[in-house]
N, C-alpha and C. Protein backbone atom coordinates (compact mmCIF):
# COMPACT_ATOMS: atom_id res chain seq x y z
N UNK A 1 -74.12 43.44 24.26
CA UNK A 1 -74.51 43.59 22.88
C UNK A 1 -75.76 42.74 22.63
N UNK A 2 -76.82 43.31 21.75
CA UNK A 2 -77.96 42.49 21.40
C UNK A 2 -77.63 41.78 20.08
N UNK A 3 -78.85 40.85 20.62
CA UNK A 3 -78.75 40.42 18.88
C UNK A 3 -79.05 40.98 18.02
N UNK A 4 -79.75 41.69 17.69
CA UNK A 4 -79.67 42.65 16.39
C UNK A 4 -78.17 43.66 16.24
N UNK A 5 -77.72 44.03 17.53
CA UNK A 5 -76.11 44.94 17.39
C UNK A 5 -75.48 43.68 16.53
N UNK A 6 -75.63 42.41 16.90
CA UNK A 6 -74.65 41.20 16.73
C UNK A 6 -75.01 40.94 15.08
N UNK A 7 -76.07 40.74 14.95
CA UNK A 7 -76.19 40.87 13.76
C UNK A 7 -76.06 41.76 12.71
N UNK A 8 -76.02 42.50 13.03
CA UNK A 8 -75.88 43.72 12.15
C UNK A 8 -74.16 43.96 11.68
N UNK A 9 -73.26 43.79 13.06
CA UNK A 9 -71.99 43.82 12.63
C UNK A 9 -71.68 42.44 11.84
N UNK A 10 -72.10 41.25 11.90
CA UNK A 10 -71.77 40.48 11.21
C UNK A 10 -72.50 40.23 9.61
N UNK A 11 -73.30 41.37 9.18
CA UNK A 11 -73.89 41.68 7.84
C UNK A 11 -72.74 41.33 7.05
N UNK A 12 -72.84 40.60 5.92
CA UNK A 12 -71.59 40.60 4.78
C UNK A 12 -71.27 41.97 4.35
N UNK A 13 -72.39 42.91 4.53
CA UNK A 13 -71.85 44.59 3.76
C UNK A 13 -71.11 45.34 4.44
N UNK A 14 -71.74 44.97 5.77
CA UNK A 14 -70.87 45.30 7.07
C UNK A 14 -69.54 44.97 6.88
N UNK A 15 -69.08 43.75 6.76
CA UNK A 15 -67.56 43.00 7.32
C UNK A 15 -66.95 44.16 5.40
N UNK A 16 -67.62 43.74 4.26
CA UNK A 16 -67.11 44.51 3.36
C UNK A 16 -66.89 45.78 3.29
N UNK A 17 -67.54 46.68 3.78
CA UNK A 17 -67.24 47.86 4.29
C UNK A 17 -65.72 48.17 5.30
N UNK A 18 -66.05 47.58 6.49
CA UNK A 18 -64.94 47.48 7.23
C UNK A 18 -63.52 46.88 6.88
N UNK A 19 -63.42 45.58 5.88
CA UNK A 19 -62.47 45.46 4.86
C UNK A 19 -62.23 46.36 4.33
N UNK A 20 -62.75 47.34 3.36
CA UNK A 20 -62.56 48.75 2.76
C UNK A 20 -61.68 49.50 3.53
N UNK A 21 -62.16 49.98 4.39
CA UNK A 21 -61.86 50.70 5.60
C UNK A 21 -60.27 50.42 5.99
N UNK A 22 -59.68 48.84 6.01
CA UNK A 22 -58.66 48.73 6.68
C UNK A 22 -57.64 48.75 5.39
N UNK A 23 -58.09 49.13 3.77
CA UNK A 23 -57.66 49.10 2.58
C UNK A 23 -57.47 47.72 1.79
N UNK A 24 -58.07 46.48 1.86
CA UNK A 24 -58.42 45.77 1.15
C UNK A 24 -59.27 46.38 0.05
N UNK A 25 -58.60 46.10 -1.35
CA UNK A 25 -59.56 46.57 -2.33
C UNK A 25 -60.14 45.41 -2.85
N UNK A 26 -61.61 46.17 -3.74
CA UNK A 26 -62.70 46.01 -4.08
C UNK A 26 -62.63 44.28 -4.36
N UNK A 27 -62.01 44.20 -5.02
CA UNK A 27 -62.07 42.57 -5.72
C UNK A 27 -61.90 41.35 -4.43
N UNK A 28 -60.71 42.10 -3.85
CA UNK A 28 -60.43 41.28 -2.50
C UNK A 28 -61.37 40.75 -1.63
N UNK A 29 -62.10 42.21 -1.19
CA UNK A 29 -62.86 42.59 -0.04
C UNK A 29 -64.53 41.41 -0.72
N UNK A 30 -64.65 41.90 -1.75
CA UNK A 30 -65.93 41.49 -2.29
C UNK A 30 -66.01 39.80 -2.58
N UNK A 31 -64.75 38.99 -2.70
CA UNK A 31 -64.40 38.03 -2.92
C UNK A 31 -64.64 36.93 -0.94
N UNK A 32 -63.99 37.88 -0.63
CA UNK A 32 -63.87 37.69 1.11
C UNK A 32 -65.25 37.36 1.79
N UNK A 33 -66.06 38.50 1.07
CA UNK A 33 -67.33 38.48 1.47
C UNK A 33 -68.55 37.35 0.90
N UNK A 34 -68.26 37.18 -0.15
CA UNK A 34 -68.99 36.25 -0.92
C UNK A 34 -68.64 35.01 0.40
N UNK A 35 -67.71 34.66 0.45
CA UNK A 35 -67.13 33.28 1.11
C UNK A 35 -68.05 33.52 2.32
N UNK A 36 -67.97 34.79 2.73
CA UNK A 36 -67.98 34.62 3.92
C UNK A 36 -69.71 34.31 3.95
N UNK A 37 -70.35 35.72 3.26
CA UNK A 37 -71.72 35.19 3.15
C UNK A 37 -72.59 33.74 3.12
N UNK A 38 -71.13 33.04 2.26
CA UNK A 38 -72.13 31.46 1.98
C UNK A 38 -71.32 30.93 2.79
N UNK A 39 -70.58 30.76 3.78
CA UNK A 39 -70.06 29.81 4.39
C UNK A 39 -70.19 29.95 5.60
N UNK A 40 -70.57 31.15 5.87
CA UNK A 40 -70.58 31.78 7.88
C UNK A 40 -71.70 31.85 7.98
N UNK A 41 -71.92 33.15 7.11
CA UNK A 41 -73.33 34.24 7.54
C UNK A 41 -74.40 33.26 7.59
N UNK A 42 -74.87 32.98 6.57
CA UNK A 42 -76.33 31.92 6.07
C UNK A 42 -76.10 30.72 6.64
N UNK A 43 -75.35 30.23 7.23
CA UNK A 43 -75.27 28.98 7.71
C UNK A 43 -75.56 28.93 9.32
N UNK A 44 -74.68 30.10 9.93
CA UNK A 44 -74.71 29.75 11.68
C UNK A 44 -75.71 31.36 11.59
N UNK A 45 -75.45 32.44 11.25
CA UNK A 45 -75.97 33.58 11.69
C UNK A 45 -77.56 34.02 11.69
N UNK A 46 -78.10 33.61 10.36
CA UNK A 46 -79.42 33.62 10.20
C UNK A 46 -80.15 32.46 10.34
N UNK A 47 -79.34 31.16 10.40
CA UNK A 47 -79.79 30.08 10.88
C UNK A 47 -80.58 30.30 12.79
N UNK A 48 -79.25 30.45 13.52
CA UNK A 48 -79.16 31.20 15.08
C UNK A 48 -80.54 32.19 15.14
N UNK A 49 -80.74 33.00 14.23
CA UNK A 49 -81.72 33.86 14.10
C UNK A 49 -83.15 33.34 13.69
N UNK A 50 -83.31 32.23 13.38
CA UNK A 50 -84.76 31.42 12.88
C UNK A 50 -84.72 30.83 13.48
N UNK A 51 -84.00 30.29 15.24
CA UNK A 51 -84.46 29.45 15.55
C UNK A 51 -85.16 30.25 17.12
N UNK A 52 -84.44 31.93 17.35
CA UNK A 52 -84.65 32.45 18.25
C UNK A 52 -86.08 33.15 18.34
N UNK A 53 -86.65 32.70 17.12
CA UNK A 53 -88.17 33.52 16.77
C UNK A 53 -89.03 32.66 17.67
């Protein structure tokens, strides 16, 4: 897998989508994602990604 495949599945719209998918609703899923956005994504994922430039 590349880093862009890697990144891409770990998109917050991505993981919210796929929450959808397994029937987490809207409030849940979107709640899940927020966290996840500010606590995962922006911290190790696009961080990992500004340093590989």
């Amino acid at each position: 897998m590349t880093g862009s495949e890697i990144k891409h599945y770990m998109n917050p719209l991505h993981v919210y989508c796929r929450l959808r998918d397994v029937g987490l609703g809207k409030d849940k899923a979107r709640c899940v994602c927020q966290w996840y956005e500010r606590c995962v994504f922006k911290h190790f994922i696009l961080k990992k990604a500004e340093r590989e430039k």
